[in-house]
N, C-alpha and C. Protein backbone atom coordinates (compact mmCIF):
# COMPACT_ATOMS: atom_id res chain seq x y z
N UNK A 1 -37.67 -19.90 56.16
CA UNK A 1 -37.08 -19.09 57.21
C UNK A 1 -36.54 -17.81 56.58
N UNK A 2 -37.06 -17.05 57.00
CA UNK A 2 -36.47 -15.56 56.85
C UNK A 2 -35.37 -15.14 57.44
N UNK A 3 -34.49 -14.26 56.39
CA UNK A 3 -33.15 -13.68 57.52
C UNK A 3 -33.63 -12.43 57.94
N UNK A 4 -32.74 -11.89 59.15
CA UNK A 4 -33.27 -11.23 60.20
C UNK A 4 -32.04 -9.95 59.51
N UNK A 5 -33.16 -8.72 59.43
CA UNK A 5 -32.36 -7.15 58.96
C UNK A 5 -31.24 -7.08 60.09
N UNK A 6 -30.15 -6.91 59.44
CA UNK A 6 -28.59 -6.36 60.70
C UNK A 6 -28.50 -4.51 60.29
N UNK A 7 -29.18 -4.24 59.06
CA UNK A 7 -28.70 -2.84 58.75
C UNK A 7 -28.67 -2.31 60.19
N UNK A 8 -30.06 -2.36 60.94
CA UNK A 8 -30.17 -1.45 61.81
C UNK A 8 -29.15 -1.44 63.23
N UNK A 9 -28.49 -2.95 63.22
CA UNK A 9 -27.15 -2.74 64.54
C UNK A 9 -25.97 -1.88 63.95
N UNK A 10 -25.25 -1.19 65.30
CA UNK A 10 -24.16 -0.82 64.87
C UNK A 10 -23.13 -1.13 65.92
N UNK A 11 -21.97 -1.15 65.86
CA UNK A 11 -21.24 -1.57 66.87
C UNK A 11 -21.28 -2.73 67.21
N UNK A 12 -21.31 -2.94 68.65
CA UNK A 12 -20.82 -4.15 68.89
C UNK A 12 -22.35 -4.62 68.85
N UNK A 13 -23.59 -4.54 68.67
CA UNK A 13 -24.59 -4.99 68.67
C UNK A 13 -24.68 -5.62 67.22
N UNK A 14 -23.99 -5.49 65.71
CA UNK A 14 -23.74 -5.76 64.57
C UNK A 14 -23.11 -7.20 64.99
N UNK A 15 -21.67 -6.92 65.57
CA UNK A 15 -20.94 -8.13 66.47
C UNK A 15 -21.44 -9.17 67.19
N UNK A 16 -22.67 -8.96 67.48
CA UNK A 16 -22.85 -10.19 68.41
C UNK A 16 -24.28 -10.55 67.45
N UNK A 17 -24.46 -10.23 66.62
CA UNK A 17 -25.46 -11.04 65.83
C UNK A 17 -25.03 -11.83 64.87
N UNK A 18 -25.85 -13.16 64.83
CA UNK A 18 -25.07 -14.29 64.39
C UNK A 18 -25.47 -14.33 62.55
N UNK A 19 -25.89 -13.54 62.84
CA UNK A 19 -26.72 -13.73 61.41
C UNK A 19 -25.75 -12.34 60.44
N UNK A 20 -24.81 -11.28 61.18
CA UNK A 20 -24.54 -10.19 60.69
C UNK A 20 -22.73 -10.80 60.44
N UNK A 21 -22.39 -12.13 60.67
CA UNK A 21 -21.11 -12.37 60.11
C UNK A 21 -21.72 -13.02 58.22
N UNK A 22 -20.52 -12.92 57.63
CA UNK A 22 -20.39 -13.18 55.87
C UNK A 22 -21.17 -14.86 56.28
N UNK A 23 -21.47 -15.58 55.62
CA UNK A 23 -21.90 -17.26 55.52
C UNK A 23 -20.63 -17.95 55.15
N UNK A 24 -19.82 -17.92 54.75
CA UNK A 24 -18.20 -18.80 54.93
C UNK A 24 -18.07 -18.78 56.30
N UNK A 25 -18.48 -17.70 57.16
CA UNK A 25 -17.27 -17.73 58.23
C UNK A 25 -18.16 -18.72 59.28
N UNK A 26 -19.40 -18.18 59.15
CA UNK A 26 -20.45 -18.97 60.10
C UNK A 26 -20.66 -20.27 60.01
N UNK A 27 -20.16 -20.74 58.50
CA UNK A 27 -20.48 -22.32 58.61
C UNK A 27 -19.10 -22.90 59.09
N UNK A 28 -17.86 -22.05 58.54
CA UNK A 28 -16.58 -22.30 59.10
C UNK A 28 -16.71 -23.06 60.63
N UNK A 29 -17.12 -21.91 61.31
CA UNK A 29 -17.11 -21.76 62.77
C UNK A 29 -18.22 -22.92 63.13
N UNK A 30 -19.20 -23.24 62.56
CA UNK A 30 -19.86 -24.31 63.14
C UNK A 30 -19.28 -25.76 62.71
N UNK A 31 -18.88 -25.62 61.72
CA UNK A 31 -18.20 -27.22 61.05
C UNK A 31 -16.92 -27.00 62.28
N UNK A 32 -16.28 -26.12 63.00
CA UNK A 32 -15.46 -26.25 63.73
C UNK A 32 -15.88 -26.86 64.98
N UNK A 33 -16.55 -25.92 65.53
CA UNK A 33 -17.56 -25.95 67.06
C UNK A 33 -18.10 -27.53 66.63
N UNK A 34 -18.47 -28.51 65.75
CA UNK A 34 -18.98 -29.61 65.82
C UNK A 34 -18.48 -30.53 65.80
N UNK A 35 -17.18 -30.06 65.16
CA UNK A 35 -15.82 -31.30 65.10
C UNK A 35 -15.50 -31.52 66.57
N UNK A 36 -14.93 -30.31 66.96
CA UNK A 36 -14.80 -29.99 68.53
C UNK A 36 -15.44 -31.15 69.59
N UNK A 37 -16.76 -30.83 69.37
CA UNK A 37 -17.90 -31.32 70.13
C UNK A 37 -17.83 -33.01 70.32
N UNK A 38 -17.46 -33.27 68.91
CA UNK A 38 -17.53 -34.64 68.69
C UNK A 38 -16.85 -35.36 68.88
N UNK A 39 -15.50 -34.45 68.96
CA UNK A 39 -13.90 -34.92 69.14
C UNK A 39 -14.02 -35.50 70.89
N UNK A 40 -14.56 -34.31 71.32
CA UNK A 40 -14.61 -34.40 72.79
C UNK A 40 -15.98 -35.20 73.19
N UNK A 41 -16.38 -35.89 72.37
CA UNK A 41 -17.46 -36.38 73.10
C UNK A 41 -16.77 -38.48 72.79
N UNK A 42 -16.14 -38.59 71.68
CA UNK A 42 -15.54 -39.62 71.44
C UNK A 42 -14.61 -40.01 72.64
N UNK A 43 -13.54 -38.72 72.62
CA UNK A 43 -12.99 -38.96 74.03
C UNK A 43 -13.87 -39.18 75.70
N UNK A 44 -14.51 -38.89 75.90
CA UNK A 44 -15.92 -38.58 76.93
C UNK A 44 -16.38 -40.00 77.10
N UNK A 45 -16.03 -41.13 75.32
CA UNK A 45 -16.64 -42.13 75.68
C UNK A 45 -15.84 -43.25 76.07
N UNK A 46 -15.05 -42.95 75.36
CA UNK A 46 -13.55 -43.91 75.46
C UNK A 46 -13.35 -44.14 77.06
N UNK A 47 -13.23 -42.64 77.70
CA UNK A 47 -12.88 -42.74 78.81
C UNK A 47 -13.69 -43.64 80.03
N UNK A 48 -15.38 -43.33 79.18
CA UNK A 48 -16.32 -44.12 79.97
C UNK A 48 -16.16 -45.35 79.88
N UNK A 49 -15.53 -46.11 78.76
CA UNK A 49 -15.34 -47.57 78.63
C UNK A 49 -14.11 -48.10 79.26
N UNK A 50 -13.25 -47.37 79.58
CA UNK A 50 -12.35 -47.86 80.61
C UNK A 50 -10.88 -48.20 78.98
N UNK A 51 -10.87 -47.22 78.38
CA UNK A 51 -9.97 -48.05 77.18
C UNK A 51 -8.82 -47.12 77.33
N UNK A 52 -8.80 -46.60 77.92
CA UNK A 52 -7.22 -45.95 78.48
C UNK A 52 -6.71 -46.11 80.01
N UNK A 53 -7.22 -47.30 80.31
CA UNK A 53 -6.78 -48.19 81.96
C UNK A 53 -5.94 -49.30 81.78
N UNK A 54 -5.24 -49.46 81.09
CA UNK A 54 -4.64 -50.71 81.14
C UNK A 54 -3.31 -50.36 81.30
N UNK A 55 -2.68 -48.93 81.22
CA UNK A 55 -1.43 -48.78 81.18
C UNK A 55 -0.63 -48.67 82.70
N UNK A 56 -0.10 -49.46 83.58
CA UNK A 56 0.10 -48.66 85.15
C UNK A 56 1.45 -47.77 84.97
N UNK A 57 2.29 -47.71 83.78
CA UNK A 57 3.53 -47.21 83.81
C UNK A 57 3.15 -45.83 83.76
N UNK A 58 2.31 -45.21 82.96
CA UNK A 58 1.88 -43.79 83.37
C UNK A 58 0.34 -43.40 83.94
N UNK A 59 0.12 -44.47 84.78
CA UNK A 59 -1.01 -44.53 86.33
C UNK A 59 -2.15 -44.34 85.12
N UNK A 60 -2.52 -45.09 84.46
CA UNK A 60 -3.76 -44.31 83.86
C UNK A 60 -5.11 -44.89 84.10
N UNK A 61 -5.25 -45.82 85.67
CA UNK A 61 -6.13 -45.80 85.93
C UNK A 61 -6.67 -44.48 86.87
N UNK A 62 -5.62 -43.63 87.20
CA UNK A 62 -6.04 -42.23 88.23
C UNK A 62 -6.24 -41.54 86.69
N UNK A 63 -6.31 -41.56 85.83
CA UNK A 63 -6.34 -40.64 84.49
C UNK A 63 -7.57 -41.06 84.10
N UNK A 64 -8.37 -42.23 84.07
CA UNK A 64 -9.28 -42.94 83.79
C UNK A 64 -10.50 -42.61 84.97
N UNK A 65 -10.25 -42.30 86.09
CA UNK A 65 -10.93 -42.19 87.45
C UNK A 65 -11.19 -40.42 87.06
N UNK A 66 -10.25 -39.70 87.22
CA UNK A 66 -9.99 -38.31 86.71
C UNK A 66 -11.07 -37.73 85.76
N UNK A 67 -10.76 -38.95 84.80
CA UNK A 67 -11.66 -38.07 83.74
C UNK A 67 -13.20 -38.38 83.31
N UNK A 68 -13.58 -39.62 84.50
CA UNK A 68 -15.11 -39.88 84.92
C UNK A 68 -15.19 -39.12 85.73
N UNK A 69 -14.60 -38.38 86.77
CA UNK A 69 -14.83 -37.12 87.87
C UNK A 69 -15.39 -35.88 86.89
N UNK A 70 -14.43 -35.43 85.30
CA UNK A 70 -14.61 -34.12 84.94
C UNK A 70 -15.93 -34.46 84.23
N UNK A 71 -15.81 -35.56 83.67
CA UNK A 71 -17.40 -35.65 82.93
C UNK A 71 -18.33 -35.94 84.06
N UNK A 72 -18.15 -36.12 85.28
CA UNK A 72 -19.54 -36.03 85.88
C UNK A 72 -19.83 -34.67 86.48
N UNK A 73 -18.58 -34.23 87.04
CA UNK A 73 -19.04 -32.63 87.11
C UNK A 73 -19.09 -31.68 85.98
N UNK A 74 -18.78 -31.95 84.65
CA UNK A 74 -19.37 -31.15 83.60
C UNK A 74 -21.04 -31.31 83.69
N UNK A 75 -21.59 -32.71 83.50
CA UNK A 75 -22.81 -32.82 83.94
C UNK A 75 -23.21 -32.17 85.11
N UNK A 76 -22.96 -32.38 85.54
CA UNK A 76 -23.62 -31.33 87.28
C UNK A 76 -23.40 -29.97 87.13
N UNK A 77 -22.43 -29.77 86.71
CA UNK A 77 -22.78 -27.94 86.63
C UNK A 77 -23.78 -27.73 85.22
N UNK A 78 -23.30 -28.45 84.52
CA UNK A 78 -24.32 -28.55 83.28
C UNK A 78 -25.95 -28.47 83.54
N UNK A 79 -26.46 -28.91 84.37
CA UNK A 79 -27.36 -29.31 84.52
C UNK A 79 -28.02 -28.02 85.51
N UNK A 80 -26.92 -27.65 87.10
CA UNK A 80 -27.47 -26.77 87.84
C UNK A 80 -27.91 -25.42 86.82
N UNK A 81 -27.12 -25.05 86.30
CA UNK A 81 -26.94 -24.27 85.06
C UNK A 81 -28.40 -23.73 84.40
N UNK A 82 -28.87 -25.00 84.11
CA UNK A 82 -29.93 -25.49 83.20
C UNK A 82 -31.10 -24.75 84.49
N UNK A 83 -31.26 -25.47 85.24
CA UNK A 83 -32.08 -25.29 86.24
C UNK A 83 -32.48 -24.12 86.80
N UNK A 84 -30.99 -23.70 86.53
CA UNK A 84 -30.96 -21.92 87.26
C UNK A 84 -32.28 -20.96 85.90
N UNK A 85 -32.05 -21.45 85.10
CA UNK A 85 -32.44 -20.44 84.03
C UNK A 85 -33.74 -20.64 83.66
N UNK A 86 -34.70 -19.50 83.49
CA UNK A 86 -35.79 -19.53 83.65
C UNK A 86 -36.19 -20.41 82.44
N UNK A 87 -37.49 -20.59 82.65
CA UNK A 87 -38.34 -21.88 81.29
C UNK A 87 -39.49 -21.14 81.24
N UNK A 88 -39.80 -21.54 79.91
CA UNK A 88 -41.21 -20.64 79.48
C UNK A 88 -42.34 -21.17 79.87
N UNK A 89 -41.89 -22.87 80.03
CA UNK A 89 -43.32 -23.64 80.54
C UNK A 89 -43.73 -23.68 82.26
N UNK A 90 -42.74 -23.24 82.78
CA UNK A 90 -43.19 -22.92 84.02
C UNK A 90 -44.28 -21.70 84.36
């Protein structure tokens, strides 16, 4: 894989190329963005298994119900999202 010339951006077109930040910062930012991801996807599952329902002193079966609502509408907009945007194989 070849890297891609940034000499020629300037401004904010330099800025939004991913390839025109230093390599510390980019792997920084992805070892972050993946922790993130994973953090929230552990939670995503927990919640799907029902392992934060047992408590009624702070209702956490409406916390448990709640947060199968946000993960199913993350999926659904996730998805319309997807749909909206053109595909090459069409």
């Amino acid at each position: 894989m070849t890297a891609r010339r940034t000499d020629h951006l300037t401004g904010n077109e330099a800025a939004e190329c991913p390839t025109a930040r230093p390599a510390p910062v980019r792997l920084a930012r992805r070892l972050s963005t993946t922790t993130a991801w994973t953090a929230l996807g552990t939670v995503a599952y927990l919640v799907c298994q029902g392992m934060f329902g047992g408590y009624p002193q702070v209702h956490s079966a409406l916390l448990t119900t709640l947060g199968m609502v946000a993960i199913a509408l993350t999926g659904g907009i996730t998805w319309i999202v997807d749909e909206r945007r053109p595909h090459d194989d069409e």
